[in-house]
C-alpha atoms as a PDB file:
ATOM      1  CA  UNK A   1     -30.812   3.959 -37.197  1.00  0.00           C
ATOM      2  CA  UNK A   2     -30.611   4.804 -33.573  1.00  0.00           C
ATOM      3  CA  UNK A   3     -27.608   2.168 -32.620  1.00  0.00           C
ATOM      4  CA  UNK A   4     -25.847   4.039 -35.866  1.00  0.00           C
ATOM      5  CA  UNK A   5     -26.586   7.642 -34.342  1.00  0.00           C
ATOM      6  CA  UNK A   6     -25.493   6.877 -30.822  1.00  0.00           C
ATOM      7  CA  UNK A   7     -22.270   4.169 -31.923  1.00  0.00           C
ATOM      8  CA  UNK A   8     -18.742   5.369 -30.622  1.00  0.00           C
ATOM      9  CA  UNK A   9     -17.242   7.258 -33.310  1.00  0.00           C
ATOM     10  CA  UNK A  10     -13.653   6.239 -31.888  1.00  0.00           C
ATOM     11  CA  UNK A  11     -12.849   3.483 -29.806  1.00  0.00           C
ATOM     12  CA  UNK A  12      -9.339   4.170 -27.451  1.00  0.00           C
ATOM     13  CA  UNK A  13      -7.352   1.160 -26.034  1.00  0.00           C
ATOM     14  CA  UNK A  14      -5.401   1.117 -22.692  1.00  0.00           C
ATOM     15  CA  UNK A  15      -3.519  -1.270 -20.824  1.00  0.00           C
ATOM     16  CA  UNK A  16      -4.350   0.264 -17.889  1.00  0.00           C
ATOM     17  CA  UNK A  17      -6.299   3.088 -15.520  1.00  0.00           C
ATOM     18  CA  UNK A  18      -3.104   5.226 -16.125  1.00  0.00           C
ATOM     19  CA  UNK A  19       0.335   5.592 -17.300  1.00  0.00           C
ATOM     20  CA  UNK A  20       2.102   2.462 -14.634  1.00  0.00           C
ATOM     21  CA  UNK A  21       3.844   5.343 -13.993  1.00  0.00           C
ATOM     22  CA  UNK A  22       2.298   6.036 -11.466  1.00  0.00           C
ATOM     23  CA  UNK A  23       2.785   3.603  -9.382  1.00  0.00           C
ATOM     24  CA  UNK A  24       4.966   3.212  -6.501  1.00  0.00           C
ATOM     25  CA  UNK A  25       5.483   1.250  -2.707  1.00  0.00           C
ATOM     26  CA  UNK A  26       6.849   4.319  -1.501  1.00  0.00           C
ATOM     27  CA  UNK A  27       3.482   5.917  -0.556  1.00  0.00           C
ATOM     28  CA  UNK A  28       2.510   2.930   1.362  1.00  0.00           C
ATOM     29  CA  UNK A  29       6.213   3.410   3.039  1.00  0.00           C
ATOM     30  CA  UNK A  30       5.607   6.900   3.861  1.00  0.00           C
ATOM     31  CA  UNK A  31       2.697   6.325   5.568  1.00  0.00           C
ATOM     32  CA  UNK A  32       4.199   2.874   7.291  1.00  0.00           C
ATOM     33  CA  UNK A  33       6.835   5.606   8.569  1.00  0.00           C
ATOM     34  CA  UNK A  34       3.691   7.602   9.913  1.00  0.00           C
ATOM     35  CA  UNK A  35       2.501   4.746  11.426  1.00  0.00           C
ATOM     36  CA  UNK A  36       5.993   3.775  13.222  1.00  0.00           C
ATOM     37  CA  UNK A  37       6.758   7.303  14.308  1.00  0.00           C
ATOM     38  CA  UNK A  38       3.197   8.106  15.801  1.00  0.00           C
ATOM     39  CA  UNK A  39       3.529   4.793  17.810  1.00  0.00           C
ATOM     40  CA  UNK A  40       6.598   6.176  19.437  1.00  0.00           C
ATOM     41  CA  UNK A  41       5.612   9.325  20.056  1.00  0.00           C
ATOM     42  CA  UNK A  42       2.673   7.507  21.575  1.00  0.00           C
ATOM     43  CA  UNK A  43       4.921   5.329  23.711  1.00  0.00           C
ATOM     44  CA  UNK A  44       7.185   9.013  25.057  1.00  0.00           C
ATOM     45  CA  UNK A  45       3.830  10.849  25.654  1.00  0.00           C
ATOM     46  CA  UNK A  46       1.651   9.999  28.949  1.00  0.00           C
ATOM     47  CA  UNK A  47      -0.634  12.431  28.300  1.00  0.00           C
ATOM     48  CA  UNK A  48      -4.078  10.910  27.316  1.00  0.00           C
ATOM     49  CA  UNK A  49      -5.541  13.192  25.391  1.00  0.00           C
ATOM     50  CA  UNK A  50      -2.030  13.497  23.061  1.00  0.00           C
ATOM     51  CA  UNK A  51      -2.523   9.651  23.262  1.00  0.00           C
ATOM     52  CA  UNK A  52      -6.242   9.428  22.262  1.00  0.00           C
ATOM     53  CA  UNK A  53      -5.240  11.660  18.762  1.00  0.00           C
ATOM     54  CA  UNK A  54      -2.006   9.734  18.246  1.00  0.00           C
ATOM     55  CA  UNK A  55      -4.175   6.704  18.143  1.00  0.00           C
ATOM     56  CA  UNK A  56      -6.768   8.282  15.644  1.00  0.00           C
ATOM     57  CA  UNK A  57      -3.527   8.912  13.365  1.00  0.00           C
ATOM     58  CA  UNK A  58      -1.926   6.007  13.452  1.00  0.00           C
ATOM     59  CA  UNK A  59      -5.238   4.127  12.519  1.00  0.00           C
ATOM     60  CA  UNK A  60      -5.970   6.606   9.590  1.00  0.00           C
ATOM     61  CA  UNK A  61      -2.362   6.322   8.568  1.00  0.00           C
ATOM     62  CA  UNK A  62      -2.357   2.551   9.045  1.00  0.00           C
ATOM     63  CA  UNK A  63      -5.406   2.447   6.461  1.00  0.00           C
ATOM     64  CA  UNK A  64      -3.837   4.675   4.072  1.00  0.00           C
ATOM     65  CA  UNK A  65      -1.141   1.852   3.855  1.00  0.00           C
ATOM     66  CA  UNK A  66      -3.550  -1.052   3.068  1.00  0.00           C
ATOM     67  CA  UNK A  67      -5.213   1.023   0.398  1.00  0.00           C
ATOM     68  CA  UNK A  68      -1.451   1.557  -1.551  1.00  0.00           C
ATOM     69  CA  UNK A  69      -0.699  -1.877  -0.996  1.00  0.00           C
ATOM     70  CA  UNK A  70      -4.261  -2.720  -2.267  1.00  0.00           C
ATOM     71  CA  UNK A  71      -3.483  -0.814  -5.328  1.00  0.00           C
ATOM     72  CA  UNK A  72      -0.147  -2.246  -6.109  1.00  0.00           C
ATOM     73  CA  UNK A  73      -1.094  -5.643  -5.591  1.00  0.00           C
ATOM     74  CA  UNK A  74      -4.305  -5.315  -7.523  1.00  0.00           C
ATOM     75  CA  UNK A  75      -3.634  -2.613 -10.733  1.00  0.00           C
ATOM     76  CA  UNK A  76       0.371  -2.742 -11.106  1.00  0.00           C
ATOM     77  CA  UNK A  77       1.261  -6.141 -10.575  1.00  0.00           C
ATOM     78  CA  UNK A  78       0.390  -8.576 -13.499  1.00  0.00           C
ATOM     79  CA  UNK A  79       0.283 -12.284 -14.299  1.00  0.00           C
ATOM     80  CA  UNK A  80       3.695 -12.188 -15.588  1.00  0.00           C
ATOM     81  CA  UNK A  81       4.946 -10.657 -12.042  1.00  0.00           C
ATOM     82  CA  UNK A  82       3.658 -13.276 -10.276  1.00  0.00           C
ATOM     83  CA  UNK A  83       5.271 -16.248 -12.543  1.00  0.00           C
ATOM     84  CA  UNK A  84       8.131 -14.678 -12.250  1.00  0.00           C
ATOM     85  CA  UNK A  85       7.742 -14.329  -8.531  1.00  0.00           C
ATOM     86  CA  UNK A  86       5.862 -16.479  -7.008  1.00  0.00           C
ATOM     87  CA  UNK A  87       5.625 -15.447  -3.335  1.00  0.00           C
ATOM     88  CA  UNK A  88       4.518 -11.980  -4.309  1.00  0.00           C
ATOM     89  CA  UNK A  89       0.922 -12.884  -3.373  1.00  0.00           C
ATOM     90  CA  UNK A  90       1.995 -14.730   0.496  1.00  0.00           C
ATOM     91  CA  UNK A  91       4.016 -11.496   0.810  1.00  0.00           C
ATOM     92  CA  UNK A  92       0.928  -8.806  -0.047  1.00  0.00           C
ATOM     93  CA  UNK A  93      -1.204 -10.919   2.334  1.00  0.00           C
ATOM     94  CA  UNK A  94       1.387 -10.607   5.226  1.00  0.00           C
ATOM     95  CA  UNK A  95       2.292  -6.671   4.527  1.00  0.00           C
ATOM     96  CA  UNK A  96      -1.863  -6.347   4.991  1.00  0.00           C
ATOM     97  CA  UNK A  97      -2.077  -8.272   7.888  1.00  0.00           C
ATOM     98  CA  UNK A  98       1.296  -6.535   9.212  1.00  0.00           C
ATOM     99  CA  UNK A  99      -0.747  -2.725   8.559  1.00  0.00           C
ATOM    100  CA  UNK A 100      -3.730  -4.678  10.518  1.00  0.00           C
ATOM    101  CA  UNK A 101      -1.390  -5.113  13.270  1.00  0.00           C
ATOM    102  CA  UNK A 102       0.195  -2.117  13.093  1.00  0.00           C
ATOM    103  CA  UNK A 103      -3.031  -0.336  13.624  1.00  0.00           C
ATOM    104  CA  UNK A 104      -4.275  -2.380  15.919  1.00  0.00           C
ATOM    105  CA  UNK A 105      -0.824  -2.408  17.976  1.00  0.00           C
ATOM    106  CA  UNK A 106       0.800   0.851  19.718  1.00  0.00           C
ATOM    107  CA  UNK A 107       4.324  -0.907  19.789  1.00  0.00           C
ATOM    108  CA  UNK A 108       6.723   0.372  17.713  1.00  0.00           C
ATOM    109  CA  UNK A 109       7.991  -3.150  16.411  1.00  0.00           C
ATOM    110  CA  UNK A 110       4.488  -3.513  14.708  1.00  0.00           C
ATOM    111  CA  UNK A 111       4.969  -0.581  12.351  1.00  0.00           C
ATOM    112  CA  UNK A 112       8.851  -1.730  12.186  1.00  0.00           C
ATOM    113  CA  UNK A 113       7.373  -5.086  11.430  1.00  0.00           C
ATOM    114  CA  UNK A 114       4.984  -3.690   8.577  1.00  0.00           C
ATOM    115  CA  UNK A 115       8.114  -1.403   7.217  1.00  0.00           C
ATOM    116  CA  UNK A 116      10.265  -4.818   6.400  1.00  0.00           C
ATOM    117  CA  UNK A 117       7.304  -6.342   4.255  1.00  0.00           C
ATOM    118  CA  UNK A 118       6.960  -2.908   2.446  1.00  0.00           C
ATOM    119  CA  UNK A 119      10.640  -3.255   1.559  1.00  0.00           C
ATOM    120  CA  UNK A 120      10.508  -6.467   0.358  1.00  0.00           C
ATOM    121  CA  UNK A 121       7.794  -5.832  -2.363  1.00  0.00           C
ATOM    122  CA  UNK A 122       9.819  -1.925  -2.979  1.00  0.00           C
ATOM    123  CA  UNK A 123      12.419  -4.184  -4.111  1.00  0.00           C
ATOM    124  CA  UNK A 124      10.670  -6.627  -6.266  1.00  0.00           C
ATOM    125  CA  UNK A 125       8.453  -3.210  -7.470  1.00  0.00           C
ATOM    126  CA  UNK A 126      12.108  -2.196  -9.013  1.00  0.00           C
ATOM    127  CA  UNK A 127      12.676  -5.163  -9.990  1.00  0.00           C
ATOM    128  CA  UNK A 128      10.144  -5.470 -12.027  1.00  0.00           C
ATOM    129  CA  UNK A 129      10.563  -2.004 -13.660  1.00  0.00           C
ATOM    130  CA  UNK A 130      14.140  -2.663 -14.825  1.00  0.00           C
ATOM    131  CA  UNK A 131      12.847  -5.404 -16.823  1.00  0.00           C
END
């Protein structure tokens, strides 16, 4: 009687968390960008206490990027993406490893360096939605 009383009355289906729509490389750009620009300003500025707070933001920024490419690789990208290409993984675990040098680094060629890898998978991301 109970299992009766408390069963869903209406059971919803979804493909995923929300509309794919929402996805999209260019938030882990923008913050790659973030990343880039605060290391040269870091590089123009001798001051150490503008230096000390450039670092904190660069590092926050530099996290930000590993959590959208996180997200990409993990909730938009499917089976079917990866078949289709099949360096899509090697390239995810390079962009991360590029945004764990980038934060790591304050040379400007790191966050350049991460930049190129997010471009690679914007592309295949539009790829993917044309299809």
């Amino acid at each position: 009687m109970f299992s009766r009383l408390f069963a869903p009355r209406v059971t919803a289906h979804a493909h995923c968390d929300l509309p794919c729509g929402v996805y999209d490389p260019a938030q882990a750009r923008i913050e790659a960008e973030s990343v880039k620009a605060t290391q040269e300003k870091y590089q123009a500025n001798e001051d150490p206490h503008f230096r000390a707070r450039a670092i904190v933001i660069k590092e926050e920024r530099a996290e930000l990027v590993k959590h959208h490419l996180s997200v990409l690789h993990t909730d938009y990208f499917k089976a079917p993406h990866f078949e289709a290409y099949p360096g899509l993984h090697d390239l995810f675990n390079r962009a991360g490893k590029a945004a764990s040098a980038a934060k790591a680094s304050t040379d400007p060629a790191t966050g350049q360096a991460l930049l190129d890898l997010i471009a690679e998978i914007d592309a295949i991301f539009w790829e993917t939605k044309k299809a």
